[in-house]
C-alpha atoms as a PDB file:
ATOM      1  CA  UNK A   1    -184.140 106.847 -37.591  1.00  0.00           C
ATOM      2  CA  UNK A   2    -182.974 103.054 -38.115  1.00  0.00           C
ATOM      3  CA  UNK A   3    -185.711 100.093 -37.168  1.00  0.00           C
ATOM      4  CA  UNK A   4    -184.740  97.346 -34.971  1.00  0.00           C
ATOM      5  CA  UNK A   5    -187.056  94.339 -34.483  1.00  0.00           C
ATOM      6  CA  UNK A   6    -186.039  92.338 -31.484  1.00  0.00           C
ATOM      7  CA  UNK A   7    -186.968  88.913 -32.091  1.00  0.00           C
ATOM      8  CA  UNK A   8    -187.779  86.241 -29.742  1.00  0.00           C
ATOM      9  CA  UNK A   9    -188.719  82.892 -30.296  1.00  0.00           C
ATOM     10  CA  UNK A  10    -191.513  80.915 -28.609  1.00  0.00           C
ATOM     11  CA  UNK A  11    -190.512  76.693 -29.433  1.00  0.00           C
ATOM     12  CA  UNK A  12    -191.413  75.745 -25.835  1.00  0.00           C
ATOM     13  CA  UNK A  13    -194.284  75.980 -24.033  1.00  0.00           C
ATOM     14  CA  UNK A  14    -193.214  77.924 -21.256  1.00  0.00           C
ATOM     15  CA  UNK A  15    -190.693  80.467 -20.355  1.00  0.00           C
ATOM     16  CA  UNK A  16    -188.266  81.107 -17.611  1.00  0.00           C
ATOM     17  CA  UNK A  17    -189.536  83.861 -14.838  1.00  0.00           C
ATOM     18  CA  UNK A  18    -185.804  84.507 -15.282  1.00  0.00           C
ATOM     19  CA  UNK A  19    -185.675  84.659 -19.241  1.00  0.00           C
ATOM     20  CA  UNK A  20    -188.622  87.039 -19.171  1.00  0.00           C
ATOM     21  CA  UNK A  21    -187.890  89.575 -16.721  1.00  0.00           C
ATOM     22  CA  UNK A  22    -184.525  89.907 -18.505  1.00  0.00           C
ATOM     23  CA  UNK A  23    -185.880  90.159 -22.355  1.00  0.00           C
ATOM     24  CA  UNK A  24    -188.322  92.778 -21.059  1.00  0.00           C
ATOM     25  CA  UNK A  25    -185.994  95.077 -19.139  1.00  0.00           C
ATOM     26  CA  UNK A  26    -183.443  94.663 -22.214  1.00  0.00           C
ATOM     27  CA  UNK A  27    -185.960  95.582 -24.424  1.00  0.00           C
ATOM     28  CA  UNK A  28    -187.429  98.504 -22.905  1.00  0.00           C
ATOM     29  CA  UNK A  29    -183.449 100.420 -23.174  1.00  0.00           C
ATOM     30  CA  UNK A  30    -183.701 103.237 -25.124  1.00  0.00           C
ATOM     31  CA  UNK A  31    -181.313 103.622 -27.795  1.00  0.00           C
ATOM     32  CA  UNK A  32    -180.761 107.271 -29.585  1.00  0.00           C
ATOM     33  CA  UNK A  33    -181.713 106.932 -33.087  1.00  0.00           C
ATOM     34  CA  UNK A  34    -183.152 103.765 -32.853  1.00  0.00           C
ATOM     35  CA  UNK A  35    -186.792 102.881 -33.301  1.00  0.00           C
ATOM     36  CA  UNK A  36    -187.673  99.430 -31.260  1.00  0.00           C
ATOM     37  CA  UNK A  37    -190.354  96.793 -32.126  1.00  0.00           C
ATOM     38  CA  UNK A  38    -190.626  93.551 -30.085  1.00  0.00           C
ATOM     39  CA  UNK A  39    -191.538  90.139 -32.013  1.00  0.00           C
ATOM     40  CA  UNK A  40    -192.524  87.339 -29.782  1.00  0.00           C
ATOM     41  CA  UNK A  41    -192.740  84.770 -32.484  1.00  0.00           C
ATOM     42  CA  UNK A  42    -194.771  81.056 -31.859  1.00  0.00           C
ATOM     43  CA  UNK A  43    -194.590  79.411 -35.308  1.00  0.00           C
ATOM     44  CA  UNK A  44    -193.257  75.689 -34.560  1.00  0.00           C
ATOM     45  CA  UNK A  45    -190.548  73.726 -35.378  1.00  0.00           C
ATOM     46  CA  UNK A  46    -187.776  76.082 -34.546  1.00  0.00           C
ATOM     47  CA  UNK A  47    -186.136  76.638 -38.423  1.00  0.00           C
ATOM     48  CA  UNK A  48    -189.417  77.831 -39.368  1.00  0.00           C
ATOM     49  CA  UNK A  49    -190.291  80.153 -36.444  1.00  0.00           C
ATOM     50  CA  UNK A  50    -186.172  81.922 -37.099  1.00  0.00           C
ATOM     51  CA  UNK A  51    -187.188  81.368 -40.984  1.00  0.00           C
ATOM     52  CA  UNK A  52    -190.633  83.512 -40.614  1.00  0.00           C
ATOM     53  CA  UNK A  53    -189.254  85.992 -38.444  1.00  0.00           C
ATOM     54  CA  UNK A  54    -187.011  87.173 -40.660  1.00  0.00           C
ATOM     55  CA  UNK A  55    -189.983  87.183 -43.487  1.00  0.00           C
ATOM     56  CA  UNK A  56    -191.666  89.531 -41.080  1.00  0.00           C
ATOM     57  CA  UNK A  57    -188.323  91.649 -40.411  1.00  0.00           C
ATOM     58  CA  UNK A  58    -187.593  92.634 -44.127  1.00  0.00           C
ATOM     59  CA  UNK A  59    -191.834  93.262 -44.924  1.00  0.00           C
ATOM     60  CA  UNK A  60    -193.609  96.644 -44.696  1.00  0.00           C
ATOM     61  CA  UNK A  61    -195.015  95.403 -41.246  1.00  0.00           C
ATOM     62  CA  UNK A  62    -191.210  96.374 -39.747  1.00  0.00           C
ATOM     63  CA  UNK A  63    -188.912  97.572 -42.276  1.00  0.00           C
ATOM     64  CA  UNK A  64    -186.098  96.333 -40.023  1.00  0.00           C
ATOM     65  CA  UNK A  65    -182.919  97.858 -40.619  1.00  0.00           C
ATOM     66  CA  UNK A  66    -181.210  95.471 -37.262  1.00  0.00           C
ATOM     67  CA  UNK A  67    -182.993  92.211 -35.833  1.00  0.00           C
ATOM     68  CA  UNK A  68    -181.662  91.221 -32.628  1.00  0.00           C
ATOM     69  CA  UNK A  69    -182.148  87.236 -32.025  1.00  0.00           C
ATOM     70  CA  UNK A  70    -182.527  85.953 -28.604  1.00  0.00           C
ATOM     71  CA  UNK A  71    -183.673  82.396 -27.233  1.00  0.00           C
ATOM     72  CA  UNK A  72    -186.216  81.562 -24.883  1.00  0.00           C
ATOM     73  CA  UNK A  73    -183.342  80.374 -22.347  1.00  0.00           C
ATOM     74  CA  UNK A  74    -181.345  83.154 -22.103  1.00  0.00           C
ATOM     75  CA  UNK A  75    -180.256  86.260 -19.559  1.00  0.00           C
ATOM     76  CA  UNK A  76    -178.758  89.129 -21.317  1.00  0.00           C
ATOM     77  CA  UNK A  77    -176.849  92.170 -20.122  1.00  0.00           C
ATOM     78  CA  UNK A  78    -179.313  94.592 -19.837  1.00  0.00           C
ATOM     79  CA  UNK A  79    -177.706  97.038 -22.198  1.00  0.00           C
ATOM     80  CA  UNK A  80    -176.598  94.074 -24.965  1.00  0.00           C
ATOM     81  CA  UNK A  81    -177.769  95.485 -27.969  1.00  0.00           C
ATOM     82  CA  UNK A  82    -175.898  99.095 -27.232  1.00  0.00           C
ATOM     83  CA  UNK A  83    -173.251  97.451 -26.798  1.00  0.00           C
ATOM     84  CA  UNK A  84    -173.418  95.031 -30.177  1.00  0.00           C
ATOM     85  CA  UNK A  85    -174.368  97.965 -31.706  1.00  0.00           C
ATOM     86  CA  UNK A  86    -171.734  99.757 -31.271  1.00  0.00           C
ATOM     87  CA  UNK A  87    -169.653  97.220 -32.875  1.00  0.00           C
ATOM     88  CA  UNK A  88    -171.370  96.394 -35.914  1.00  0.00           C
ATOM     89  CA  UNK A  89    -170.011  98.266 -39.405  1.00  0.00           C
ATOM     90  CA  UNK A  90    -170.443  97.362 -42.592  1.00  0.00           C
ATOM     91  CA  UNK A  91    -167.562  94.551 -42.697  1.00  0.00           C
ATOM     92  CA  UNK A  92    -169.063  93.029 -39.720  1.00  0.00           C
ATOM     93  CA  UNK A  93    -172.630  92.935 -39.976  1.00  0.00           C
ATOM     94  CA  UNK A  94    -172.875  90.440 -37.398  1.00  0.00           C
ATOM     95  CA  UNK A  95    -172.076  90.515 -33.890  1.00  0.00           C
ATOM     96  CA  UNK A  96    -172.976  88.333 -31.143  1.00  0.00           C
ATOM     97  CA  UNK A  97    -172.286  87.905 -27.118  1.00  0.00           C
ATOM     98  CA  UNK A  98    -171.204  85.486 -25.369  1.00  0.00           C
ATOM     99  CA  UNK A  99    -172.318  82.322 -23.653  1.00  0.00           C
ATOM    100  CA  UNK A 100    -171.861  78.466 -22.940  1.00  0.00           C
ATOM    101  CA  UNK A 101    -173.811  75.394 -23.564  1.00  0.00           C
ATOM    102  CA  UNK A 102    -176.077  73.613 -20.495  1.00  0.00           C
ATOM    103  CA  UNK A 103    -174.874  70.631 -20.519  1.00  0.00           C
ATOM    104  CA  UNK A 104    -171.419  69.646 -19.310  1.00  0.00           C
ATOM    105  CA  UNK A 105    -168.229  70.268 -20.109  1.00  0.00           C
ATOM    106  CA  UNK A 106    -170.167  73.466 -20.993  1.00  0.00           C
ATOM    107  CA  UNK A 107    -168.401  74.914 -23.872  1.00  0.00           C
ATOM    108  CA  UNK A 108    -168.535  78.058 -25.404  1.00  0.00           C
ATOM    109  CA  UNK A 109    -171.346  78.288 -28.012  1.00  0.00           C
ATOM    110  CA  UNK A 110    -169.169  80.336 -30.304  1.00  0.00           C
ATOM    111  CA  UNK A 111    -165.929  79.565 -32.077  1.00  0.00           C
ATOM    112  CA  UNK A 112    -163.775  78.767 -35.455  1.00  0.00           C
ATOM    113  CA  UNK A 113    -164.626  76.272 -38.229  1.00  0.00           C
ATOM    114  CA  UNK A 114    -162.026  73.283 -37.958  1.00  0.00           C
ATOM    115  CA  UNK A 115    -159.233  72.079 -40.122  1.00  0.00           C
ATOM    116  CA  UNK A 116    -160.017  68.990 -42.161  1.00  0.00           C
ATOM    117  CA  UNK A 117    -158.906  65.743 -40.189  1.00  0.00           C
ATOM    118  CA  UNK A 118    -159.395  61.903 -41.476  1.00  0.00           C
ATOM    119  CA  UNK A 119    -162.744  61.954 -39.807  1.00  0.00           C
ATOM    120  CA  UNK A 120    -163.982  64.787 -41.392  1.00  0.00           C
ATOM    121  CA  UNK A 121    -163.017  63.649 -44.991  1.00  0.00           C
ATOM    122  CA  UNK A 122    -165.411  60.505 -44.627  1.00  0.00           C
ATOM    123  CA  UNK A 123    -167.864  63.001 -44.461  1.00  0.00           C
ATOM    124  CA  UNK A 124    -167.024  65.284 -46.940  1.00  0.00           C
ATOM    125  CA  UNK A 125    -169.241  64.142 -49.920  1.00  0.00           C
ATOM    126  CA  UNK A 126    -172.335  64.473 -47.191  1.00  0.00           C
ATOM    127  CA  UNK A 127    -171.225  67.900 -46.096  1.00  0.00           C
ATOM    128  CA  UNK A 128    -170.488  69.134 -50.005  1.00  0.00           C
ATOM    129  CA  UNK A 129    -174.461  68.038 -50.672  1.00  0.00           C
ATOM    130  CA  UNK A 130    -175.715  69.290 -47.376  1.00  0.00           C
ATOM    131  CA  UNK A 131    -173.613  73.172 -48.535  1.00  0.00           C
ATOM    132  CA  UNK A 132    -171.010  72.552 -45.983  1.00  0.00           C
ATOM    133  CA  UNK A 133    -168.472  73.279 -47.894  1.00  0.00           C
ATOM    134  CA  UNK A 134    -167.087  76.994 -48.643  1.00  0.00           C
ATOM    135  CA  UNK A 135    -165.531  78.425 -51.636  1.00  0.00           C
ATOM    136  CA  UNK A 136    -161.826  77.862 -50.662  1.00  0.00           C
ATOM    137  CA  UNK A 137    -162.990  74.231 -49.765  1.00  0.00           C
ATOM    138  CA  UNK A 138    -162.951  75.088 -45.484  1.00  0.00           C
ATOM    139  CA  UNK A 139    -165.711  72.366 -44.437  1.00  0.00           C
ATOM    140  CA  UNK A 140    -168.156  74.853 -42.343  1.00  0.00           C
ATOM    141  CA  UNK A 141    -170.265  72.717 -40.209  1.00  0.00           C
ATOM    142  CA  UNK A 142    -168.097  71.490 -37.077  1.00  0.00           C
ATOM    143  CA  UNK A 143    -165.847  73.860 -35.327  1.00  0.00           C
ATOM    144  CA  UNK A 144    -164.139  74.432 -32.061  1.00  0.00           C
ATOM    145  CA  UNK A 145    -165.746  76.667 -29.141  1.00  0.00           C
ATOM    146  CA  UNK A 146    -163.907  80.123 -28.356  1.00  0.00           C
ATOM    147  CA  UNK A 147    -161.254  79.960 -26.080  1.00  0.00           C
ATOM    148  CA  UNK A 148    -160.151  83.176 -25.645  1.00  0.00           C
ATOM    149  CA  UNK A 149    -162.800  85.135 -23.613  1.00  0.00           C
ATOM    150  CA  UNK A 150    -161.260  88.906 -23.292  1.00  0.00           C
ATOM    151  CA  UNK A 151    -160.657  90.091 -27.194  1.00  0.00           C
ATOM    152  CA  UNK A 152    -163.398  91.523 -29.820  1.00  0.00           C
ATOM    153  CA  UNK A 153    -162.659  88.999 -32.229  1.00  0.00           C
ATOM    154  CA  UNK A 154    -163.848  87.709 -35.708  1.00  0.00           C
ATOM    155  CA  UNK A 155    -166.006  83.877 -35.174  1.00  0.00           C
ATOM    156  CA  UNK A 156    -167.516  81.792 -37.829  1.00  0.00           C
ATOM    157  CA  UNK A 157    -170.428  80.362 -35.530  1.00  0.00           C
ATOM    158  CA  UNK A 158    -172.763  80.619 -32.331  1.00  0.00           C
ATOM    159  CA  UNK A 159    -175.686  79.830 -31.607  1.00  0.00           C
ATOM    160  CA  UNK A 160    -178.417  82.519 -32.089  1.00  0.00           C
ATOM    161  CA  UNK A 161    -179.500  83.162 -28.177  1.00  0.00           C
ATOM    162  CA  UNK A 162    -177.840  87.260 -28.364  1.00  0.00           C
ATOM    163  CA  UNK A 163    -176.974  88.030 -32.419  1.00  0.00           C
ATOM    164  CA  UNK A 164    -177.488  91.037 -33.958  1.00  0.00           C
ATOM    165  CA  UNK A 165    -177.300  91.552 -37.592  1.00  0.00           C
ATOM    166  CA  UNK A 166    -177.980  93.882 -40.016  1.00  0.00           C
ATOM    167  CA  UNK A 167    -181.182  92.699 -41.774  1.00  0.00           C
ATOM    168  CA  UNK A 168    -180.201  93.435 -45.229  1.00  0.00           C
ATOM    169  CA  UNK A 169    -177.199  90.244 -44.952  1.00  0.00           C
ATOM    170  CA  UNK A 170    -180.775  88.324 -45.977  1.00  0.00           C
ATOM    171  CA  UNK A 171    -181.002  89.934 -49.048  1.00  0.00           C
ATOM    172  CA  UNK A 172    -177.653  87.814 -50.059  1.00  0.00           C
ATOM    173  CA  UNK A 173    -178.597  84.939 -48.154  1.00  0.00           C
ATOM    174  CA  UNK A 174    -180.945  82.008 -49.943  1.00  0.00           C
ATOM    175  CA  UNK A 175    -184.033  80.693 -48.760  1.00  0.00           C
ATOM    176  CA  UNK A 176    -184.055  78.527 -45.789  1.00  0.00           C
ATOM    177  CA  UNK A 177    -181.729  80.645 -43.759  1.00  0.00           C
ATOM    178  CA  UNK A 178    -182.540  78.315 -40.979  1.00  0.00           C
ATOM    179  CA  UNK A 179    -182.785  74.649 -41.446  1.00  0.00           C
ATOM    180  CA  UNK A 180    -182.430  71.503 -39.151  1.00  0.00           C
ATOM    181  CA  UNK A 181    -180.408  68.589 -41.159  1.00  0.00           C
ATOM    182  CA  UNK A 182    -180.951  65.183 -39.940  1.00  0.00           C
ATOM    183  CA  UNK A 183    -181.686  61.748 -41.376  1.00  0.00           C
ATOM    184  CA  UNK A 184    -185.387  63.118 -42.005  1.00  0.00           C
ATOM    185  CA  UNK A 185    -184.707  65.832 -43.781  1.00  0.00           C
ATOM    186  CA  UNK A 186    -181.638  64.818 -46.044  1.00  0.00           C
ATOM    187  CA  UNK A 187    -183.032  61.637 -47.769  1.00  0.00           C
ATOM    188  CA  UNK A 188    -181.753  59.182 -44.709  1.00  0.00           C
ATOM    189  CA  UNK A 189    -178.107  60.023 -45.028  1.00  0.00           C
ATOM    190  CA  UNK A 190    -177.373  59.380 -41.702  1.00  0.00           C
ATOM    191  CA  UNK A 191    -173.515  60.662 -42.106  1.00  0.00           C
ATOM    192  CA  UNK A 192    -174.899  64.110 -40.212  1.00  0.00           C
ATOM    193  CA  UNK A 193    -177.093  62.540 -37.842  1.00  0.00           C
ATOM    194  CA  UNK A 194    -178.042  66.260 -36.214  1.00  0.00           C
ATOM    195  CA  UNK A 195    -177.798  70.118 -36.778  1.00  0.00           C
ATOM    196  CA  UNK A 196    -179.245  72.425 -34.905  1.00  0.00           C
ATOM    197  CA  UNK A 197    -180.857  74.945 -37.572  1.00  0.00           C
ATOM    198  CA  UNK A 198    -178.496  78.004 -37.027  1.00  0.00           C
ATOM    199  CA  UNK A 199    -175.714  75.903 -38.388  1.00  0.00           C
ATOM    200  CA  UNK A 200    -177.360  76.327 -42.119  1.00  0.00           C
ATOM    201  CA  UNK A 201    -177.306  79.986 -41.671  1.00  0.00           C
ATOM    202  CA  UNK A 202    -173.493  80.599 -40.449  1.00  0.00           C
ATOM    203  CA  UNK A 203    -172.206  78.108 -43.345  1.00  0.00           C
ATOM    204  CA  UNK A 204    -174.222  80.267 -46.045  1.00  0.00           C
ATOM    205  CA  UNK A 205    -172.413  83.587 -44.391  1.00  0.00           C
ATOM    206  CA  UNK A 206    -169.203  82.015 -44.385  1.00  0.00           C
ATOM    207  CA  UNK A 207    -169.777  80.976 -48.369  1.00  0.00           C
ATOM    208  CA  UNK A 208    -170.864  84.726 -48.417  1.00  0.00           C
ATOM    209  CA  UNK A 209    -168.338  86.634 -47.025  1.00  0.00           C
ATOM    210  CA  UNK A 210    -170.556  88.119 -44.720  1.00  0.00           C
ATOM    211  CA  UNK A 211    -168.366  88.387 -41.434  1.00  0.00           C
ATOM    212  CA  UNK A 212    -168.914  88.394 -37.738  1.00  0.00           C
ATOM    213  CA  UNK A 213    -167.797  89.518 -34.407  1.00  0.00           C
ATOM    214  CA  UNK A 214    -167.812  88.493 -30.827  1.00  0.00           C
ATOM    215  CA  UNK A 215    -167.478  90.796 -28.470  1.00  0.00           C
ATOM    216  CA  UNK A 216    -167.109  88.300 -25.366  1.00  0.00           C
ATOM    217  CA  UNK A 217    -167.632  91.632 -22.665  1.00  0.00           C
ATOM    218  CA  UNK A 218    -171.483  90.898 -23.493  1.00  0.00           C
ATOM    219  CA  UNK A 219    -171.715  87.430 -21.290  1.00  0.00           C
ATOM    220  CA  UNK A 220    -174.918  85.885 -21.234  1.00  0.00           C
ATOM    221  CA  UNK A 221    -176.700  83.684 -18.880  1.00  0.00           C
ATOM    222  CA  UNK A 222    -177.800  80.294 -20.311  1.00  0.00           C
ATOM    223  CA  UNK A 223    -180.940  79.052 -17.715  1.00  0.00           C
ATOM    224  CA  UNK A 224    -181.516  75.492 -16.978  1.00  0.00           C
ATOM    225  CA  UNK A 225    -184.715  74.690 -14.856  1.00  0.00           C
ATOM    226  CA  UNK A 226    -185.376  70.903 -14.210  1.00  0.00           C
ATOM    227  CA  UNK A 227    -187.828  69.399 -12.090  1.00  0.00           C
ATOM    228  CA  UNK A 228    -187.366  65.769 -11.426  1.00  0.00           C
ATOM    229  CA  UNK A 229    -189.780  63.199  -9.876  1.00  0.00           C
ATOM    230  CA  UNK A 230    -192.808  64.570  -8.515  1.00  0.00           C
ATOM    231  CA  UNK A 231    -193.690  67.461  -5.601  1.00  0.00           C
ATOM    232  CA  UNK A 232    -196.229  69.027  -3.844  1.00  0.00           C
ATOM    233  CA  UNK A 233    -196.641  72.467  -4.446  1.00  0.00           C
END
């Protein structure tokens, strides 16, 4: 019997009706062989919640063999993690699904690492202290989103709203896994003004070797609620 902790995180203060109804019905799928815990996590900012989840995953509390990440503003297939895991092995311990951003053009969240360009080489002595860099020199910190939508294909990066993993890639990983990079966190170098926390985590499996999949059949819903001005209700 393998252990999967299915991990979401709390870093608003509410929750989609939507996002809820969906993360319980996925969650409640019964998977042969498969023993399911649920870990509604609240620790604030973001990077540390996804930091002490994982904590949690590898102690005697869950044992986890699998965590599968969601976000808090998400819709997922309700039979996503069969289906991811199905597809994970050993030379892909992660897989993720597929969705876009919420803001427009509304790109896919996943894709490749880019070449270098002329831009990117003005950055490179921030991105080489930041660990941006891999061990065949690839810079691993901007890429370009998927554009093929209909093939099970190797990614470097997604965002970590449906990603399962097997929970032992920690074990090679160091300590943060997650971290946000700005100005206030990297001494004021303001040459990487922002990145989102997961970034830190795919450029430190990319220096490992530790591969992943997409499998774009497993489309997600991204929800955007907004509320502007003021109503009676």
């Amino acid at each position: 019997m393998k252990n999967l902790l299915i991990y979401l995180p709390l870093s608003w203060p509410h929750i989609s009706s939507k996002t809820f109804r969906s993360f319980i019905e996925m969650s409640r799928v019964e998977i042969p062989g498969i023993k399911v815990d649920v870990l509604i996590h609240d620790k604030f900012p973001l990077d540390r919640n996804r930091n002490s989840a994982v904590d949690l995953a590898l102690s005697s509390n869950y044992n986890a063999d699998y965590i599968f990440f969601a976000d808090a503003d998400q819709i997922w297939p309700v039979d996503a993690i069969p289906r991811l895991l199905a597809r994970i092995t050993d030379d892909f311990p992660i897989v993720t699904g597929l969705y876009w951003r919420k803001t427009p053009p509304h790109s896919c969240v996943a894709g490749h690492y880019s070449p270098w360009t002329k831009d990117m080489e003005e950055k490179r002595a921030s991105l080489t202290s930041q660990g941006f860099i891999g061990p065949d020199g690839q810079q691993c910190l901007f890429y370009k989103p998927l554009q093929d939508f209909t093939t099970v294909q190797p990614l470097d990066v997604s965002g970590m709203g449906c990603v399962l993993v097997k929970a032992d890639i920690f074990k090679k990983l160091e300590h943060p896994y997650f971290a946000y990079v700005n100005p206030y966190t990297n001494g004021g170098d303001w040459t990487i003004n922002h990145c989102s926390e997961e970034m830190v985590f795919w450029a430190q499996c990319k220096k490992k070797g530790i591969k992943a999949l997409v499998d774009p059949s497993v489309r997600c819903g991204h929800v955007v609620e907004r509320v502007i001005g003021c109503v009676e209700i």
